[in-house]
Protein backbone atom coordinates (compact mmCIF):
# COMPACT_ATOMS: atom_id res chain seq x y z
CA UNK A 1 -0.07 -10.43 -27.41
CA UNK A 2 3.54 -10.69 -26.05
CA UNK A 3 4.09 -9.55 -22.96
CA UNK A 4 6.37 -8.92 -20.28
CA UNK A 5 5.48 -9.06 -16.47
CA UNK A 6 8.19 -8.10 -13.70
CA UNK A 7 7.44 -8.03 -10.01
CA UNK A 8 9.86 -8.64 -6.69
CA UNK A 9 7.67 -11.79 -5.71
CA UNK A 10 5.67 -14.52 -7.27
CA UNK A 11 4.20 -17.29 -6.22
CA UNK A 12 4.96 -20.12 -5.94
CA UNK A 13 8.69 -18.54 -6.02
CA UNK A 14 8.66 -16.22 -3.56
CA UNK A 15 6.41 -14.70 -1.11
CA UNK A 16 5.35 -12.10 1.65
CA UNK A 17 1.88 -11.36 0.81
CA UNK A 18 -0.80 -10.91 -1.74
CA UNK A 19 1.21 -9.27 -4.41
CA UNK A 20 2.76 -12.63 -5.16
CA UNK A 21 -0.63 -14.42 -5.80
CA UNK A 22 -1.40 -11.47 -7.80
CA UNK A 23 1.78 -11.85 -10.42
CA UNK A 24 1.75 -15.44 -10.68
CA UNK A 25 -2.11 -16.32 -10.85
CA UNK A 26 -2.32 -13.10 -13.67
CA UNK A 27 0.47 -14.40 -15.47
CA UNK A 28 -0.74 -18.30 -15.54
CA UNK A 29 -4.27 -16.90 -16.52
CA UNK A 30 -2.92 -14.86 -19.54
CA UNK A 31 -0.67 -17.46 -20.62
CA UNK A 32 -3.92 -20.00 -20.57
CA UNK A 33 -5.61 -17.21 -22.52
CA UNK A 34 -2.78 -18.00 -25.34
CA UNK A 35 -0.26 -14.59 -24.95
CA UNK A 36 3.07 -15.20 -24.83
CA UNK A 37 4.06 -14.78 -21.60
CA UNK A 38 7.48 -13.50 -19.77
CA UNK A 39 7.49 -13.02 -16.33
CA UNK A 40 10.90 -11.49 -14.65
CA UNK A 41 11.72 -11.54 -10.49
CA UNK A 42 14.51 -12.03 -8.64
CA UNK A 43 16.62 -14.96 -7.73
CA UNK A 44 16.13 -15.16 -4.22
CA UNK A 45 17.92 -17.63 -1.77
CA UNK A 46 17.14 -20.72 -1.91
CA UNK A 47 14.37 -20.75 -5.07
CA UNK A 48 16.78 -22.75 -7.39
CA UNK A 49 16.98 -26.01 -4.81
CA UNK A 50 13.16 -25.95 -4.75
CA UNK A 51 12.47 -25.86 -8.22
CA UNK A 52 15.64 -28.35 -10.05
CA UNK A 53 14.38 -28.11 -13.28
CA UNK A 54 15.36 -24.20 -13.84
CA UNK A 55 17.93 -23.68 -16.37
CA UNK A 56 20.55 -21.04 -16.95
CA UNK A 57 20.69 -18.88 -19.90
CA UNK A 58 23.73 -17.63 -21.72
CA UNK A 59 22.35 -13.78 -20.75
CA UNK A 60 24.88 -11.85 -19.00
CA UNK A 61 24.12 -8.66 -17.28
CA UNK A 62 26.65 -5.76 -16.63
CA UNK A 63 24.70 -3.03 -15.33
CA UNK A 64 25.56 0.82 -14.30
CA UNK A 65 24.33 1.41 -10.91
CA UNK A 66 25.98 4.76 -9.90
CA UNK A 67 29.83 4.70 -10.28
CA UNK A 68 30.44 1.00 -10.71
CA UNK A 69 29.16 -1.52 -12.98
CA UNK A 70 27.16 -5.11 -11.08
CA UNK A 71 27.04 -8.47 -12.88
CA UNK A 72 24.15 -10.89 -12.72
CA UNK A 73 22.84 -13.91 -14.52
CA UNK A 74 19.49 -14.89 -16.23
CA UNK A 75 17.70 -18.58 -14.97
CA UNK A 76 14.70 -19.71 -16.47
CA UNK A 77 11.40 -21.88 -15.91
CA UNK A 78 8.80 -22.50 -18.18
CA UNK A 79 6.22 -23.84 -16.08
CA UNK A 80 3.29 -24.09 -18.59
CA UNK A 81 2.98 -23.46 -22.04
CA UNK A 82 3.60 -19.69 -23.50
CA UNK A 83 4.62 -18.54 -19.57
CA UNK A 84 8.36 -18.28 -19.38
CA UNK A 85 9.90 -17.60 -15.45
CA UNK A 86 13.23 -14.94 -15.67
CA UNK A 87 15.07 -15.29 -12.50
CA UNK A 88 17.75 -12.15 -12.41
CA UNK A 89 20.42 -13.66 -10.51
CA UNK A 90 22.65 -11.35 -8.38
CA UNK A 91 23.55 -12.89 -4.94
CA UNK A 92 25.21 -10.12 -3.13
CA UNK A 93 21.51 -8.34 -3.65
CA UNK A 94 19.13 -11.41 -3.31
CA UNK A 95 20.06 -14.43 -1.87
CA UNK A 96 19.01 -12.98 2.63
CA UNK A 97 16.91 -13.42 4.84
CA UNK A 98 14.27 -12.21 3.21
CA UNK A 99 12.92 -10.48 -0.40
CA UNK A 100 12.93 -6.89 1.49
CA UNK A 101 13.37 -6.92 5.86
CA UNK A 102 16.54 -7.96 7.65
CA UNK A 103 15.99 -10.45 10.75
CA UNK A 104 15.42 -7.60 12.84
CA UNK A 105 11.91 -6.15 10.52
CA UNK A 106 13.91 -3.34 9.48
CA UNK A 107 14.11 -2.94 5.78
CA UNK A 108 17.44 -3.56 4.50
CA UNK A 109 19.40 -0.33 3.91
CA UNK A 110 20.15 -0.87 0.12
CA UNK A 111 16.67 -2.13 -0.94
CA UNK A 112 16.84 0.82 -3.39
CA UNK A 113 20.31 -0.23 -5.25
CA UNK A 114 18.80 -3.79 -5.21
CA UNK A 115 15.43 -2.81 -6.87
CA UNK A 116 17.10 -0.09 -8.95
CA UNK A 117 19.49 -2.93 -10.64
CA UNK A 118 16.53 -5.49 -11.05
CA UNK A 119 14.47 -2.60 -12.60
CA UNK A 120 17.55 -1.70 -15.52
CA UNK A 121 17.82 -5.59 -15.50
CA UNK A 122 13.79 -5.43 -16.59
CA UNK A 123 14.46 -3.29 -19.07
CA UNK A 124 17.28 -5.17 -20.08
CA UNK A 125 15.16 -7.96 -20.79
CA UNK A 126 13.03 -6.43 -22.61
CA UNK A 127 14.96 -5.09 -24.97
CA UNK A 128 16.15 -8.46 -25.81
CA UNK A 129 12.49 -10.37 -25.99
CA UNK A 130 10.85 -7.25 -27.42
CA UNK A 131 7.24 -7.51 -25.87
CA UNK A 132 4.37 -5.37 -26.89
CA UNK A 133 3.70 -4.13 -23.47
CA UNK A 134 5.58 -4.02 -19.93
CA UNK A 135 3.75 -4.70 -16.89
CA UNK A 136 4.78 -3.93 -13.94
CA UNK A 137 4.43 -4.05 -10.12
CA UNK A 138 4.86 -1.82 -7.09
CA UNK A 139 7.96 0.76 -5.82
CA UNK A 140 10.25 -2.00 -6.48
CA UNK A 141 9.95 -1.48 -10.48
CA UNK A 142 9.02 2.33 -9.96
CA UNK A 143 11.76 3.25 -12.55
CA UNK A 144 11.33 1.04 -15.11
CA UNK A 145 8.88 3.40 -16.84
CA UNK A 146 11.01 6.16 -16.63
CA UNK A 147 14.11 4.40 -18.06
CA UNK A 148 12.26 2.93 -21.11
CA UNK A 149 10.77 6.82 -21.54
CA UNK A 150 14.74 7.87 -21.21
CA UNK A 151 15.66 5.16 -24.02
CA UNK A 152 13.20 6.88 -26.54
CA UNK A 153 13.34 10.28 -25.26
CA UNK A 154 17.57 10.08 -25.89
CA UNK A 155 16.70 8.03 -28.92
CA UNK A 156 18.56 4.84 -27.72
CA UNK A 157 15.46 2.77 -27.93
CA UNK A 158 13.08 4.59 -30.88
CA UNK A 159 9.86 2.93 -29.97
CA UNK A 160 10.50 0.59 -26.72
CA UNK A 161 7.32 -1.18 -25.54
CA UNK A 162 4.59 0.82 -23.31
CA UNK A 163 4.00 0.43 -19.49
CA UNK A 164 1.11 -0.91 -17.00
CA UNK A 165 1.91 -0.25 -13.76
CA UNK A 166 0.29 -1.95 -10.92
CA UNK A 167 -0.40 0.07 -6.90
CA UNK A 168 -1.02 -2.69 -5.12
CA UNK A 169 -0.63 -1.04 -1.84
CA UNK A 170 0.01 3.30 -2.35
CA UNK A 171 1.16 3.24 1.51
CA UNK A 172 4.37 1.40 0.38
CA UNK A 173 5.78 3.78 -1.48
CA UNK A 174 9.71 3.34 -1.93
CA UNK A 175 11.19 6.13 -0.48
CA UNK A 176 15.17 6.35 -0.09
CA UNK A 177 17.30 9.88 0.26
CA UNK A 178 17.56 12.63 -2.71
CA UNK A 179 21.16 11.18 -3.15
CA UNK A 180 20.80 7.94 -3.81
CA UNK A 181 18.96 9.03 -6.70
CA UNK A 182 22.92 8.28 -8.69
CA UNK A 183 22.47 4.55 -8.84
CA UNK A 184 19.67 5.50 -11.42
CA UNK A 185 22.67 6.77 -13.48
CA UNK A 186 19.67 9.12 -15.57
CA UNK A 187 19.84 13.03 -15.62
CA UNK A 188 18.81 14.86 -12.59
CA UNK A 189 16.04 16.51 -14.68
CA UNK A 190 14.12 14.07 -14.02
CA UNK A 191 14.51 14.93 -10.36
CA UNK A 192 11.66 17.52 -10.01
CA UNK A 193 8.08 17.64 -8.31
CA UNK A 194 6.24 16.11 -11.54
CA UNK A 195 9.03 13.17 -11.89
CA UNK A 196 11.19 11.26 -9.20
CA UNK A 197 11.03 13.86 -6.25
CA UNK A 198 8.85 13.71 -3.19
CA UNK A 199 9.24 16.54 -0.69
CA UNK A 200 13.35 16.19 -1.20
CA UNK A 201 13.61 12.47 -1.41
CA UNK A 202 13.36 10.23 -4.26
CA UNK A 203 10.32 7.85 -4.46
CA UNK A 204 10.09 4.83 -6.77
CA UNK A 205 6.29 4.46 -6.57
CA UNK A 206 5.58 8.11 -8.08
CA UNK A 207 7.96 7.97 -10.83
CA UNK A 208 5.98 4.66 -11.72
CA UNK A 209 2.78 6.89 -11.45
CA UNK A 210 4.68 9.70 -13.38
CA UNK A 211 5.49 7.83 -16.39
CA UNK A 212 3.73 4.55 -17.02
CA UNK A 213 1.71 4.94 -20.14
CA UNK A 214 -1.57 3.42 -17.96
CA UNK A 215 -1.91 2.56 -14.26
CA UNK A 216 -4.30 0.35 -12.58
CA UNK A 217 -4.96 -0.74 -9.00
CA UNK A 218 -6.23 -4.05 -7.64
CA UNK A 219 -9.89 -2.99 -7.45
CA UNK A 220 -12.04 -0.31 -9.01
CA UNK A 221 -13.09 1.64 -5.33
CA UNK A 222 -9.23 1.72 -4.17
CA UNK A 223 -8.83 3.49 -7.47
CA UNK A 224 -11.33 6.02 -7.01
CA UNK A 225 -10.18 6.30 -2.63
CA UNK A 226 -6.61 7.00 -3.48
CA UNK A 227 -7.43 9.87 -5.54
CA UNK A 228 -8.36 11.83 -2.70
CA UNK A 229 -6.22 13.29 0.57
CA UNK A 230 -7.76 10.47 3.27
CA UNK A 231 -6.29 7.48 1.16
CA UNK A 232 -4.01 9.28 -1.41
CA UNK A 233 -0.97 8.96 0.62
CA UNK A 234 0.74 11.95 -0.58
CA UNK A 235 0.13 11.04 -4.02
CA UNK A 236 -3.53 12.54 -4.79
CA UNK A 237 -2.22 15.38 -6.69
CA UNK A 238 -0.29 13.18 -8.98
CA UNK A 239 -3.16 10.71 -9.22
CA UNK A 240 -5.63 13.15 -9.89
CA UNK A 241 -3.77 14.70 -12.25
CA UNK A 242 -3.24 11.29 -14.13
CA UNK A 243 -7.18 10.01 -13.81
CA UNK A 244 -7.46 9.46 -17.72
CA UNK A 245 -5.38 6.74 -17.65
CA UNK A 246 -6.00 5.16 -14.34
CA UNK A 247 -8.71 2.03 -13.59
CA UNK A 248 -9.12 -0.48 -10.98
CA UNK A 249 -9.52 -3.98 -11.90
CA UNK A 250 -10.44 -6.30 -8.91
CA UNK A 251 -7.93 -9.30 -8.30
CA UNK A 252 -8.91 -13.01 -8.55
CA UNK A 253 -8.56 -16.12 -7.13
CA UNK A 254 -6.50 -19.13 -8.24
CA UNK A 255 -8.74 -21.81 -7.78
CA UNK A 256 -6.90 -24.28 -8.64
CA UNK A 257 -5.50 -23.35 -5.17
CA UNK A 258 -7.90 -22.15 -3.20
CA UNK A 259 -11.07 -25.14 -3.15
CA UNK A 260 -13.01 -26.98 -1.08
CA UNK A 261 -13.00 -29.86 -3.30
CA UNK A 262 -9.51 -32.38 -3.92
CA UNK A 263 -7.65 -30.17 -1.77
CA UNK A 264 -4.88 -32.06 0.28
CA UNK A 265 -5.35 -29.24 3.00
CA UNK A 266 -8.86 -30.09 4.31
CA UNK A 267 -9.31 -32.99 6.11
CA UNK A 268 -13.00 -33.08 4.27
CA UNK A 269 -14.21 -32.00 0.69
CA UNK A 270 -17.47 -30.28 0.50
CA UNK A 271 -19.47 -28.10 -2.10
CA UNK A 272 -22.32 -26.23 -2.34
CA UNK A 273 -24.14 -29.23 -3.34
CA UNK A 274 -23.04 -31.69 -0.03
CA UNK A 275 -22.12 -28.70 2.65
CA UNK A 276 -21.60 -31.08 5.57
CA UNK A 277 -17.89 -31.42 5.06
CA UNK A 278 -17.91 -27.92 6.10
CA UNK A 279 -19.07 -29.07 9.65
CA UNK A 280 -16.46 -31.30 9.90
CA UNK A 281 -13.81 -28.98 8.73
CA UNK A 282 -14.88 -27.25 11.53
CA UNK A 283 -14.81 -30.00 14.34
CA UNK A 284 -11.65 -31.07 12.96
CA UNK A 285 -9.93 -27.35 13.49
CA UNK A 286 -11.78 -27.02 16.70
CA UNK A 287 -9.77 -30.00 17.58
CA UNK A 288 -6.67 -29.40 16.13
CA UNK A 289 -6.56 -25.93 17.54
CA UNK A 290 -7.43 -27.35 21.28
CA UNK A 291 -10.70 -25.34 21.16
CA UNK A 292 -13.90 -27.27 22.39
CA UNK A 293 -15.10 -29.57 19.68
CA UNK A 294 -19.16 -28.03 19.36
CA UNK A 295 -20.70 -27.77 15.86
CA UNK A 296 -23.12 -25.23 17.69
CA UNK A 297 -20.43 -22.66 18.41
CA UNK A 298 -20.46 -19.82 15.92
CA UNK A 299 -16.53 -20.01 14.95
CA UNK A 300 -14.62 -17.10 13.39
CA UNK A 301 -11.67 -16.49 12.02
CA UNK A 302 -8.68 -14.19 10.53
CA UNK A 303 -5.74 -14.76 8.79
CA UNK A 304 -3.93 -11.30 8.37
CA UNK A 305 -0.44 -9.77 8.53
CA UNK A 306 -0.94 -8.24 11.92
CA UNK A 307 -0.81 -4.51 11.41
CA UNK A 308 -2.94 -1.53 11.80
CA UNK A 309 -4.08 -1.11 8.35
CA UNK A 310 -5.38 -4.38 8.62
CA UNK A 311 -7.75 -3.32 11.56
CA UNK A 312 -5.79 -5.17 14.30
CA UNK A 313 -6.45 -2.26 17.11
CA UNK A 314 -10.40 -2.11 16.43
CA UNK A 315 -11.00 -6.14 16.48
CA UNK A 316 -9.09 -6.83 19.47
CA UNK A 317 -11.43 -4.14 20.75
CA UNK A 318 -14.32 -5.79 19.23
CA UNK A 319 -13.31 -9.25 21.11
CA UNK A 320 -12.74 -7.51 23.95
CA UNK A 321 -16.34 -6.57 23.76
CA UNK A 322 -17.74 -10.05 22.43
CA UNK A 323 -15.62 -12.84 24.04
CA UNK A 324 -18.54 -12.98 26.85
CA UNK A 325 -20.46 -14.08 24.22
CA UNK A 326 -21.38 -17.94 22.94
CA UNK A 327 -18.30 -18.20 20.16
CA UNK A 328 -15.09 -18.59 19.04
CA UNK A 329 -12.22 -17.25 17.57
CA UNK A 330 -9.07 -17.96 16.14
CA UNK A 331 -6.25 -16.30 14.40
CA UNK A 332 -3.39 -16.67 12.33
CA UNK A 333 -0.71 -14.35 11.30
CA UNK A 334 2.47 -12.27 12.02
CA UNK A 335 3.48 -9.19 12.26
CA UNK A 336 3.76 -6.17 15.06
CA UNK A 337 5.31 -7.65 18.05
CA UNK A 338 2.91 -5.81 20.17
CA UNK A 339 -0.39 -7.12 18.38
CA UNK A 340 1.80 -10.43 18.24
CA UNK A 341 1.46 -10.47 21.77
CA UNK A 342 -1.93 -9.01 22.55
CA UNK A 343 -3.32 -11.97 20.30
CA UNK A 344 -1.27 -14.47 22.45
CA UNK A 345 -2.06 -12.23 26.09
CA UNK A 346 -6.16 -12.82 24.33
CA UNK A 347 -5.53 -16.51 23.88
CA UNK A 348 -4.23 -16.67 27.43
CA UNK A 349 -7.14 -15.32 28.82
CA UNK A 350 -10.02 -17.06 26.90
CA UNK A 351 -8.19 -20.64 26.60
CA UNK A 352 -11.84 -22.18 25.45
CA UNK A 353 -12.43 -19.31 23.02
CA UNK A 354 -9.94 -18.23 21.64
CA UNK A 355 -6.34 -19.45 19.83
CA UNK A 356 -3.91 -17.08 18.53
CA UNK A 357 -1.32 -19.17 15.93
CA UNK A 358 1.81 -16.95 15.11
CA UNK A 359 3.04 -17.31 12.48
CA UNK A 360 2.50 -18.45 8.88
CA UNK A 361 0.98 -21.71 7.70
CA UNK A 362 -0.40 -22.22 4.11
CA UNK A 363 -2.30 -25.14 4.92
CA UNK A 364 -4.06 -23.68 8.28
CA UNK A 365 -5.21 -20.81 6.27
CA UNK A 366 -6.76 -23.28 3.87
CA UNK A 367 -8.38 -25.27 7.64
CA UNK A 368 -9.50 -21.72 8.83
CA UNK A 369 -10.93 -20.52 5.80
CA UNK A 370 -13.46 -24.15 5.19
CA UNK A 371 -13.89 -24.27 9.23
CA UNK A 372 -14.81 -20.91 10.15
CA UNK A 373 -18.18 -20.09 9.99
CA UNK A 374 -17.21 -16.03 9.92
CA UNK A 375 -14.23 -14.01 8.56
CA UNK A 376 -12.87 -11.07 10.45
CA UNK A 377 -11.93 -8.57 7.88
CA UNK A 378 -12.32 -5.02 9.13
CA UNK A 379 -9.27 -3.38 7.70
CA UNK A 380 -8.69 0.40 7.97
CA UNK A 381 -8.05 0.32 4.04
CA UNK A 382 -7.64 -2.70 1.39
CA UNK A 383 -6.42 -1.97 -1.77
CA UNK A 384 -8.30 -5.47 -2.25
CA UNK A 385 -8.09 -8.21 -0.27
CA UNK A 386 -7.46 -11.59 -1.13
CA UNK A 387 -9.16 -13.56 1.81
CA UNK A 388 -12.37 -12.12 1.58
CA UNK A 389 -12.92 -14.02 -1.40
CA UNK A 390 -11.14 -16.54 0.02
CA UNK A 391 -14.16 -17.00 2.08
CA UNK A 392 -16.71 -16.61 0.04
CA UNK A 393 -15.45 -19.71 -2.20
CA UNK A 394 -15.22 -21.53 1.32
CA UNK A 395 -18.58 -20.50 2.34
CA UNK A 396 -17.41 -18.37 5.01
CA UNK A 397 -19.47 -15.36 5.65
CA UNK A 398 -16.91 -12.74 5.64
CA UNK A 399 -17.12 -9.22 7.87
CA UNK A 400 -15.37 -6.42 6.63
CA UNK A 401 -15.42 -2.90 6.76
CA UNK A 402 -16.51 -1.02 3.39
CA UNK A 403 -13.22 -0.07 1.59
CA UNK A 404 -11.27 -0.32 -1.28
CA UNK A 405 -11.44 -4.61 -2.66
CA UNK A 406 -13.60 -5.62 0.61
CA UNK A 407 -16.80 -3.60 -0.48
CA UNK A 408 -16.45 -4.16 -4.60
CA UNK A 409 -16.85 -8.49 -3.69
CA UNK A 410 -18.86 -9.08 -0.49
CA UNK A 411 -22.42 -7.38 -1.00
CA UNK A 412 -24.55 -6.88 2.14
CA UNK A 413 -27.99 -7.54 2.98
CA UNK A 414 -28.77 -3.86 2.47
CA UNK A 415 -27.47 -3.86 -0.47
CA UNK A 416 -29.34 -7.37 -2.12
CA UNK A 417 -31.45 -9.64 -0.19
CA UNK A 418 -31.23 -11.70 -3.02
CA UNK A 419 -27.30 -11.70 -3.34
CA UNK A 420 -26.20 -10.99 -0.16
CA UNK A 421 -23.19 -13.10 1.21
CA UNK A 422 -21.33 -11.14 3.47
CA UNK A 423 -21.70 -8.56 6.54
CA UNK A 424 -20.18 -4.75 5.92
CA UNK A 425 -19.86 -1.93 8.23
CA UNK A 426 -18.47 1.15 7.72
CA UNK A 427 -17.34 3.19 11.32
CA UNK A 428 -13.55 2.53 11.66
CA UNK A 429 -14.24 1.07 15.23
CA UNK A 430 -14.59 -1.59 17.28
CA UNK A 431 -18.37 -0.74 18.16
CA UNK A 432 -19.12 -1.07 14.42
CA UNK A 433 -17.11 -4.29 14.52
CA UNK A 434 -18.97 -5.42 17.47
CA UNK A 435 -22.38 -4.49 15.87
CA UNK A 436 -21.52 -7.08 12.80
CA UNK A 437 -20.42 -9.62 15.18
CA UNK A 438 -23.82 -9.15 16.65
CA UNK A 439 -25.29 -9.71 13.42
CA UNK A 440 -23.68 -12.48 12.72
CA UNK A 441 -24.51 -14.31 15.76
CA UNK A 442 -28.12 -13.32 14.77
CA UNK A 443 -27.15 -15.08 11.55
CA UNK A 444 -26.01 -18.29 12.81
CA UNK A 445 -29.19 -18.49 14.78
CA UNK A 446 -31.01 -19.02 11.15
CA UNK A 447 -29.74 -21.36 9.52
CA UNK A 448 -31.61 -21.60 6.43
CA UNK A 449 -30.66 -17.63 5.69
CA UNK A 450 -27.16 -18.93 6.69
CA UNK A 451 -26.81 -21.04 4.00
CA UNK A 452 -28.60 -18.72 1.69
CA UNK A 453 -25.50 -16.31 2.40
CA UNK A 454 -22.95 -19.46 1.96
CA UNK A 455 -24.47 -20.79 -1.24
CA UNK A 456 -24.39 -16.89 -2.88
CA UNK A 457 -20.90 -16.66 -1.38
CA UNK A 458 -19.81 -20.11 -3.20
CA UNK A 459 -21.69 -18.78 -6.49
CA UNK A 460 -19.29 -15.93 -6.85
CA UNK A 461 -17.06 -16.07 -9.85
CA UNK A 462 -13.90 -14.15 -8.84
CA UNK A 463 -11.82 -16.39 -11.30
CA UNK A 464 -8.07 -14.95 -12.71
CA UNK A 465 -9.97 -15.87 -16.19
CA UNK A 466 -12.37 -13.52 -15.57
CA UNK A 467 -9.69 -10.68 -14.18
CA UNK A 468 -7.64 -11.36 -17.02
CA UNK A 469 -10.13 -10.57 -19.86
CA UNK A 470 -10.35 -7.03 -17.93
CA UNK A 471 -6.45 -6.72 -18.00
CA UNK A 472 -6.41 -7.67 -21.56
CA UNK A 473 -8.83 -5.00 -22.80
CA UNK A 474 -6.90 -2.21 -20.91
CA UNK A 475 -3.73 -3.80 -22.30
CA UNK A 476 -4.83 -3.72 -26.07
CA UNK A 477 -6.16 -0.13 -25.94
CA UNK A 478 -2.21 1.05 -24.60
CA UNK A 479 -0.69 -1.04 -27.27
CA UNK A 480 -3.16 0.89 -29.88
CA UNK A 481 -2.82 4.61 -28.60
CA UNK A 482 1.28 3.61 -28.08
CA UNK A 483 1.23 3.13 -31.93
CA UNK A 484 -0.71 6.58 -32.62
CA UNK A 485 0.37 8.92 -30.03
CA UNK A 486 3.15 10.80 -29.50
CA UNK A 487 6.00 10.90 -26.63
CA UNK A 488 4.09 12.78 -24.24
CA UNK A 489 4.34 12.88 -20.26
């Protein structure tokens, strides 16, 4: 197949979170499959000095974005075979501080003119490379859909490619005032409750929902949660109403990243054939993180963007409740000044149990996640999760709360003695938290079932080659019906 991918951030370009991983591992893993493979993101400051070797094109753009016209370049990469990088480059909109928050956290206040133009750019693009299908990801390419549905529906395009689109979080949804809704520079029929309009403003995520020809999430429970009122974020209705062509397909892991063995992150290789590289992975960030340097301290761990939804409120809590137990604890991650500082006020306190590190380091995730002996996950929703499997590759015994990614990859004892590798609850607070804490000291106290749960954890395939064959199938049946059915919405 050809195909086109376009996303706001990929690794190893750009990054603030998961969605990155997501793009780029997705994209290497088709392109490794054979497709032929565009990808399309932004030129963001600083992304052309890391990477020399990116070329520019002759490809001019000279867009409409309301009243006046903005110009922009094409760069390119090919960093494997059949994958091809597109970097739009428009400086005045990319090269900041940052792909969407100003130095202060506050978004910037024409994120929707910038995503708007890289979205026309998209389809652009596409009209020039002609792809079999568009994939695309998140409120920042909400209106690409909708503009390749306006091409044929005006007759400027007769048969333009069909769209995936991608939720990878519904909470983030892309919502700007009714009027900025010009810089689309479409008719304002579009502009109703079953299009582009959200109780009076304009929202990029539904009108990605609205008119993508098939729309998946990153794992099959999120799909199912966010059909209802308690996850739906709004957006229920609309997903409810568009069920037939909505599946969840759980995200990978790049493990040519993320292993325990030849990785220039961990100070000691191990597998699940020699595990005691894993206890010294563990003195050694004991050490490093100026925690007391005992193999017989149950250590845990979280790496997180520090923010309710990832459970921040109920596991300080839970520590709260546990630090007068034998363990440790240590996090890393940024996010709400306030949890920012309860972390550090925590650390403070319990100088011998526990370290708070603010901030983001690649390579101490990669330390935490071989170290730990437990990972904190308990998030209030997860569309997926990255880290949980993370840890389960690591032989980490994750904890997490039963939702959306976190219960379709870590199964609990309850569920398989046989398989079990992880440690769920389901009570959104930090006495349920507690109560798996407690079970996983009980764990650690046997260490033969221990390393039953590490070796099952470690067995786990949760490879992008795996994901990939899932995206694939979904992609081949839109192609087909795109060929057979009519323009209907």
């Amino acid at each position: 197949m050809k195909l086109l991918l376009a996303g706001s951030e990929v690794h190893p370009y750009s990054k603030t979170g998961g969605l990155a991983d997501m793009i780029g591992a997705l994209a290497k893993a088709l392109a490794h499959d054979g497709h032929d493979v565009g990808l399309i993101t932004p030129l963001y400051a600083g992304v052309r000095e890391k990477f020399p070797q990116m070329a520019p094109t002759d490809l001019k753009l000279d867009l409409p974005l309301g009243v006046h016209n903005v110009q922009g370049a094409v760069w390119t990469l090919s960093p494997l075979q059949n994958l091809t990088i597109y970097f739009i480059e428009q400086p005045g909109f990319y090269f900041r501080h940052s792909p969407y928050l100003q130095p202060d956290g506050i978004s910037y206040p024409d994120n929707d003119e910038r995503f708007i133009f890289f979205s026309k750019a998209v389809v652009h693009l596409a009209r020039l490379l002609k792809p079999e299908l568009v994939h695309l990801h998140d409120w920042q390419t909400g209106f690409v859909p909708l503009l390749l549905w306006h091409e044929e529906l005006t007759g400027a395009w007769p048969n333009p490619p069909p769209t995936c689109f991608t939720i990878h979080n519904l909470a983030y949804q892309g919502t700007f005032p009714a009027w900025r809704y010009i810089f689309t520079n479409l008719p304002w029929d579009y502009f109703n409750a079953d299009g582009v309009e959200f109780y009076g403003q304009m929202n990029c995520l539904k009108t990605g929902i609205a008119y993508a020809d098939l729309i998946t999430t990153v794992s099959p429970r999120y799909a199912r949660e966010i059909t209802t009122p308690e996850f739906g974020s709004g957006l229920d209705g609309l997903l409810r109403a568009r069920q037939d062509v909505l599946i969840g397909i759980l995200n990978g892991v790049d493990y040519e990243e993320w292993k325990t063995t030849d990785n220039p992150c961990l100070p000691r290789p191990y597998s699940i054939d020699d595990l005691s590289g894993k206890s010294a992975d563990k003195l050694a960030l004991q050490k490093e993180l100026g925690l007391p340097v005992n193999e017989a301290i149950p250590l845990f761990g979280s790496v997180s963007r520090l923010a309710e939804q990832k459970g921040v409120d109920i596991l300080l809590g839970a520590l709260e409740e546990m630090l007068s137990a034998d363990l440790q604890f240590v996090v890393l991650g940024s996010g709400d000044p306030a949890f920012e500082n309860d972390y550090r006020e925590l650390a403070r306190r319990y100088p011998t149990k526990v370290s708070a590190r603010i901030g983001f380091d690649q390579a101490l995730s990669h330390r935490i996640e071989a170290g730990c002996d437990f990972f904190l996950m308990p998030s209030r929703f997860e569309p997926c999760g990255l880290n949980q499997m993370y840890s389960l590759h690591y032989g980490t015994v994750p904890i997490v709360r039963a939702t959306g990614g976190l219960d379709d990859s870590v199964t609990d004892i309850t569920e398989s003695s046989n398989h079990s590798d992880g440690i769920k609850f389901i009570e959104y607070s930090s006495s349920a938290l507690a109560k798996g804490i407690r079970k996983a000291l009980a764990l650690y106290a046997e260490p033969e079932l221990l390393e039953h749960y590490r070796i099952n954890g470690m067995t786990v395939d949760f490879s992008w080659e795996k994901t990939a064959k899932e995206y694939e199938k979904a992609f081949r049946r839109v192609i087909e019906s795109a060929l057979t059915t009519p323009l209907v919405k």
